[in-house]
Protein backbone atom coordinates (compact mmCIF):
# COMPACT_ATOMS: atom_id res chain seq x y z
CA UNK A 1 26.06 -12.46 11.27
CA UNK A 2 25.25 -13.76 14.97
CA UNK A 3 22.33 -15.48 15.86
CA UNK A 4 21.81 -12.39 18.45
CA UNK A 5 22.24 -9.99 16.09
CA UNK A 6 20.47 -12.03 13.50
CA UNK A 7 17.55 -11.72 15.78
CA UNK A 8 17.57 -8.27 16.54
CA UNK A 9 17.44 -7.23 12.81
CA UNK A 10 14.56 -9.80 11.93
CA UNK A 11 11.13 -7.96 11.12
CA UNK A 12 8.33 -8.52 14.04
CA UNK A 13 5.15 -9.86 12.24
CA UNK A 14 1.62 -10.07 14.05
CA UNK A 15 -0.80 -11.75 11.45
CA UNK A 16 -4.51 -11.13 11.98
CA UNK A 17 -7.43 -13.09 9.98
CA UNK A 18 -10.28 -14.44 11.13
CA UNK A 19 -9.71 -17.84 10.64
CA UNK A 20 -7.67 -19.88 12.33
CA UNK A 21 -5.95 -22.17 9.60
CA UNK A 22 -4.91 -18.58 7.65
CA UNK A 23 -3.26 -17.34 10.59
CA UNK A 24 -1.47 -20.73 11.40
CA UNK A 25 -0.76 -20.97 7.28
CA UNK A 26 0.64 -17.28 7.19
CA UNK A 27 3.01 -18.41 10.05
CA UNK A 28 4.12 -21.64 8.83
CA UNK A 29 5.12 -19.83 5.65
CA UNK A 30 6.94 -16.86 7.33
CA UNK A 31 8.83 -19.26 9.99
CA UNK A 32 11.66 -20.64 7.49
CA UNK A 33 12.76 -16.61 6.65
CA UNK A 34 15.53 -16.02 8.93
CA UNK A 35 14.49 -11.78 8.34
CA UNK A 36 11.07 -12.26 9.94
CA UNK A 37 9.66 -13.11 12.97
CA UNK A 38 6.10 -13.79 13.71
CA UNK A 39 5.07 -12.25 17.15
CA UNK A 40 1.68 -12.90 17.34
CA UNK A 41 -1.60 -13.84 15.57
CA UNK A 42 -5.03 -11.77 15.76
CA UNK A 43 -8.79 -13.18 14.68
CA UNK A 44 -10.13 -9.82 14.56
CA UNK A 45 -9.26 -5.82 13.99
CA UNK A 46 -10.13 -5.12 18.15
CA UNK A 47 -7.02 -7.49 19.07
CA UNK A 48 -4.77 -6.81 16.17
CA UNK A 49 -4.72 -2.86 17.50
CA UNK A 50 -4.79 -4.28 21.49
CA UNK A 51 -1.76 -6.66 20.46
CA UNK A 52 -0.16 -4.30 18.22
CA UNK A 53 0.44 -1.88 20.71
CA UNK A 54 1.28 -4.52 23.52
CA UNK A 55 3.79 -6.22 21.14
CA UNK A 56 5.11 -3.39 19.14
CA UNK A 57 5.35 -5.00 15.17
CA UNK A 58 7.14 -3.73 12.53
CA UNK A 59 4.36 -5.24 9.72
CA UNK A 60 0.96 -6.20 10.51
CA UNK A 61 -0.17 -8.66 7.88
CA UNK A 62 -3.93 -7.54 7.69
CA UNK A 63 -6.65 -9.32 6.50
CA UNK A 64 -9.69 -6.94 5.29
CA UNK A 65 -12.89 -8.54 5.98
CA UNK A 66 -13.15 -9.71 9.62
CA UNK A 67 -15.27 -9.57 12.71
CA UNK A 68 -15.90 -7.24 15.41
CA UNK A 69 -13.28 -4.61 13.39
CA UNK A 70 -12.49 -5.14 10.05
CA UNK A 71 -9.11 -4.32 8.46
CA UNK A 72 -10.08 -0.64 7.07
CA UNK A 73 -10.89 0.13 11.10
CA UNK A 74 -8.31 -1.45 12.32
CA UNK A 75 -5.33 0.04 9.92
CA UNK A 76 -6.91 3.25 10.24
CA UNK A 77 -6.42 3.05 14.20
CA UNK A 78 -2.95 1.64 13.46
CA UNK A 79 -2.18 4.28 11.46
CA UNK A 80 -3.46 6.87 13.92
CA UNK A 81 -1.69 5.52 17.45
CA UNK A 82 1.32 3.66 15.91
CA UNK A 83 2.58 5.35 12.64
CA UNK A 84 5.78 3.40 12.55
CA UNK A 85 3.45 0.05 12.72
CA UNK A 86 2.95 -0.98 9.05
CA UNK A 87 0.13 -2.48 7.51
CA UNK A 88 0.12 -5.04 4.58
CA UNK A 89 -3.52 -5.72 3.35
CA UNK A 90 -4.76 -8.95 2.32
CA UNK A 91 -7.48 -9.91 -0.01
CA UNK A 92 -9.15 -12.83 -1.38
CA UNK A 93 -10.00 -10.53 -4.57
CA UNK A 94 -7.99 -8.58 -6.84
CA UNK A 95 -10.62 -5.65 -6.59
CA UNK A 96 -12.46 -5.19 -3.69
CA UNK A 97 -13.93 -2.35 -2.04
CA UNK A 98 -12.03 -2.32 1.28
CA UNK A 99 -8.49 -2.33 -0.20
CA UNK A 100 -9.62 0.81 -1.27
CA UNK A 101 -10.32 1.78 2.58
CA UNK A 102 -7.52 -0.11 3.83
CA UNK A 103 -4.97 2.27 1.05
CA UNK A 104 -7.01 5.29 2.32
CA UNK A 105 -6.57 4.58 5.59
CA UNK A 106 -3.17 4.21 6.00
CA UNK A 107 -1.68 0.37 4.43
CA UNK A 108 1.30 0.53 2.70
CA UNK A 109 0.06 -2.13 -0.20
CA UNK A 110 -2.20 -5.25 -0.57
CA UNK A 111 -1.36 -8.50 -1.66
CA UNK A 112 -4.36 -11.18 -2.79
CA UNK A 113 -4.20 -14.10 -0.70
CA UNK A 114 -3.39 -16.84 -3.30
CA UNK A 115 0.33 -14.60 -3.52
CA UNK A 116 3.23 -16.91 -3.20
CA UNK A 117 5.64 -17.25 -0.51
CA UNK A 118 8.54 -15.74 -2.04
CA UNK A 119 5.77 -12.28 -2.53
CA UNK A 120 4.68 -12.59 0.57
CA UNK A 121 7.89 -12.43 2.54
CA UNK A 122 8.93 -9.88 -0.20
CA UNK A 123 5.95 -7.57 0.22
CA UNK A 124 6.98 -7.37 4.24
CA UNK A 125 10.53 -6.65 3.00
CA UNK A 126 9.04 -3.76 0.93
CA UNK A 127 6.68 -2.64 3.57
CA UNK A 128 9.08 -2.61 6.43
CA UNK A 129 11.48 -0.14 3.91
CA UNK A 130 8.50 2.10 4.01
CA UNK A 131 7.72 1.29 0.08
CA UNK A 132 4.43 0.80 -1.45
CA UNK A 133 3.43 -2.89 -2.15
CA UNK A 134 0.98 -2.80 -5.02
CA UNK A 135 1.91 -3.59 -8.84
CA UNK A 136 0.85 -0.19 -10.65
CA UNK A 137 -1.58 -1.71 -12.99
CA UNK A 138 -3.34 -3.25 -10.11
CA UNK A 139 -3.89 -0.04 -8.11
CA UNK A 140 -5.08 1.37 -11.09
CA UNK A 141 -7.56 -1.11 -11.80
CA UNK A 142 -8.84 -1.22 -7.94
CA UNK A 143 -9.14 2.35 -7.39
CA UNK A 144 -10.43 2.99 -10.85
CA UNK A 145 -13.73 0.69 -10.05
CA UNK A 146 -13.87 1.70 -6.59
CA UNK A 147 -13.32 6.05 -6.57
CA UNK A 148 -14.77 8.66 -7.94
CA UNK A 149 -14.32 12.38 -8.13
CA UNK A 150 -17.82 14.09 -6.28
CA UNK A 151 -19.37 16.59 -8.85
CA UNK A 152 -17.88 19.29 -9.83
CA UNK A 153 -14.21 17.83 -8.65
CA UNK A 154 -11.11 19.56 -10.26
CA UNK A 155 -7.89 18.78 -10.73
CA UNK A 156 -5.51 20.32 -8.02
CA UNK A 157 -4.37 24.11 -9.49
CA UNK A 158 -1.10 24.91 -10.67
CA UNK A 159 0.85 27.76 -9.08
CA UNK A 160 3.35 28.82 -6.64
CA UNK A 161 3.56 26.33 -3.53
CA UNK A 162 1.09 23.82 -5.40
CA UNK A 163 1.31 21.28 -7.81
CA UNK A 164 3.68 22.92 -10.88
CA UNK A 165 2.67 21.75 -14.36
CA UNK A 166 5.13 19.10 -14.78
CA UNK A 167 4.53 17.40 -11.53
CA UNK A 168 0.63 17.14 -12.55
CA UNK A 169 2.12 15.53 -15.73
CA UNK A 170 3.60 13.06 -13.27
CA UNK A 171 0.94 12.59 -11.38
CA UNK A 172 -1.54 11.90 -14.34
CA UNK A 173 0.96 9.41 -15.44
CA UNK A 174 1.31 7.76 -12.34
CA UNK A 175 -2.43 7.77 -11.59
CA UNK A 176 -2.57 5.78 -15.43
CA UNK A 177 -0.67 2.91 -13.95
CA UNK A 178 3.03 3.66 -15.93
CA UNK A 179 5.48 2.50 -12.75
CA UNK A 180 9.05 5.16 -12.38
CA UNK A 181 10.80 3.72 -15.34
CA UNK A 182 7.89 4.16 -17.54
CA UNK A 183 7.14 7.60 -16.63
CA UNK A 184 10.94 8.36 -17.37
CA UNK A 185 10.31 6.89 -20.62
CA UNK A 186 7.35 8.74 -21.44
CA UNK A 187 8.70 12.00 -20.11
CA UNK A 188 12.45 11.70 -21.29
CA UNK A 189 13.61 12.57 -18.13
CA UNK A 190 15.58 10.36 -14.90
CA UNK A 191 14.46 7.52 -12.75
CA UNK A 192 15.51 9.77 -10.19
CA UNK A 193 14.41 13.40 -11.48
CA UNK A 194 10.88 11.04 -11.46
CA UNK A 195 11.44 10.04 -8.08
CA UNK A 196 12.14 14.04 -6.95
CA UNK A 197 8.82 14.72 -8.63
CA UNK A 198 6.78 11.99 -6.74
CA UNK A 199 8.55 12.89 -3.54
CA UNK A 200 7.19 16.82 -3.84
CA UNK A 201 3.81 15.58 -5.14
CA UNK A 202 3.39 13.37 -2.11
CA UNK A 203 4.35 16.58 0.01
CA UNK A 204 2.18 18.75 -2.13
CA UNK A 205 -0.82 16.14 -1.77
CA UNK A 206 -0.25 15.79 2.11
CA UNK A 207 -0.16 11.67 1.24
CA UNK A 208 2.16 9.07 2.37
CA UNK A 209 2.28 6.99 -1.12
CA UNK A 210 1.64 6.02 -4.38
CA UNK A 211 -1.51 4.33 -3.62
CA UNK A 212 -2.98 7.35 -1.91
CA UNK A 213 -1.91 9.65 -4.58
CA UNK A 214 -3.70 7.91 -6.88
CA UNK A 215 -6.44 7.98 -4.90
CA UNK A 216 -6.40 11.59 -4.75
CA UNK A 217 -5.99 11.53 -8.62
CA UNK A 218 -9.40 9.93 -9.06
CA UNK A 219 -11.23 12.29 -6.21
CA UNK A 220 -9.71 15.12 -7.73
CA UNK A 221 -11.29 14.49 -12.07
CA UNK A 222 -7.61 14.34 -12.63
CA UNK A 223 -8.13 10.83 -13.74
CA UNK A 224 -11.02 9.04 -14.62
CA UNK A 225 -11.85 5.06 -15.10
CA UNK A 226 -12.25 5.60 -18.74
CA UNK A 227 -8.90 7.63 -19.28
CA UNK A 228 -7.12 4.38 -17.04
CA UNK A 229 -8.40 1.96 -19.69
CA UNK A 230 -5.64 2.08 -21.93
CA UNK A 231 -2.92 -0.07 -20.17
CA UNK A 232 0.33 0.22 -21.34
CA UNK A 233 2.62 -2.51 -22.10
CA UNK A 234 4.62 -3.71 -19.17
CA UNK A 235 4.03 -4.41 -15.26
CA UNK A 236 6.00 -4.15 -11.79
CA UNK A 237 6.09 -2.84 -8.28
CA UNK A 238 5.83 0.86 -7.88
């Protein structure tokens, strides 16, 4: 591969937190990936979306609590003026309250901040694909402590042009935590007939992902933080 083409294939970063020794950290660890270049760093939501615009990233490496405009604002204006932008969420906690907002409002996924290297440049990998960066078990967990269904919340009906029995099975499943291969298992059916499911659910659902259809699992009663407790054996990337 040529260094010019090499170049023209590599994955535009901007990295926003609001302090300074993150941002230059963040960069330091990206710089030796030959697949991603950082474009430009951001203290604060306000200049993320200004320099996100201006420079046009493929991934914005977002960190959630920050001045002026935190990451849940910021994403969500990302989200809204520059769909094709996408937004990796970082967190010094596992659970915490604005992943939640930040998955609501548009990220593709969250990593914690004490991730490795090798999951960090991974996750932007994953993100720039247009996949979902969380490990199922985690979402779980995070949306399970931070959503609930409003009273008197259903599930979404069955019928023609809605969700058909089966996929709700699927989407109970996947609201539970099980990752593709797991709900394959537990249904006796394909990776890939899983993978046509989630694809019409996400339609059906008017979501983007797996994080925000398990969102809509928990506003919906479909799934509640008791019936998530049981974890099944196994972990992974949905």
């Amino acid at each position: 591969m040529s260094g010019s083409m090499a170049a023209a294939e590599r994955i535009r970063v901007l990295i926003v937190d609001d302090q300074s020794l993150v941002r230059r950290g963040l960069t330091l660890i990206l710089s030796p990936d030959p697949y991603v270049e950082v474009v430009g760093e951001a203290e604060n939501g306000a200049l993320a979306v200004t320099l996100a615009h201006r420079l046009r990233p493929d991934v914005v490496v977002m960190d959630i609590r920050m001045p002026v405009l935190d990451g849940v604002g910021a994403t969500e204006e990302l989200a809204a003026t520059l769909p094709g932008c996408r937004v990796l969420a970082l967190s010094t906690f596992d659970l915490d309250e604005y992943v939640v907002g930040a998955l609501r409002a548009g990220a593709y996924g969250f990593l914690p901040k004490d991730s490795s290297p090798e999951d960090l440049s991974a996750a932007i990998r994953t993100v720039h694909a247009g996949e979902a960066v969380v490990a199922p078990r985690l979402l779980t967990r995070l949306i399970s402590t931070y959503v609930r269904a409003p009273g008197g919340a259903r599930p979404a009906p069955t019928g023609p042009g809605e969700l058909t029995p089966r996929e709700v099975e699927v989407w109970h499943l996947m609201a539970t935590g099980l990752d593709n291969t797991e709900i394959s298992r537990a249904l006796d059916i394909s990776v890939s007939t899983v993978k046509n499911y989630i694809t019409s659910i996400f339609g059906k659902l008017a979501v983007r992902d797996r994080a925000q259809a398990v969102i809509a699992a928990y506003e919906s009663g479909l799934v509640t933080a008791r019936a998530a407790a049981v974890d099944p054996p196994g972990d992974g990337h949905a």
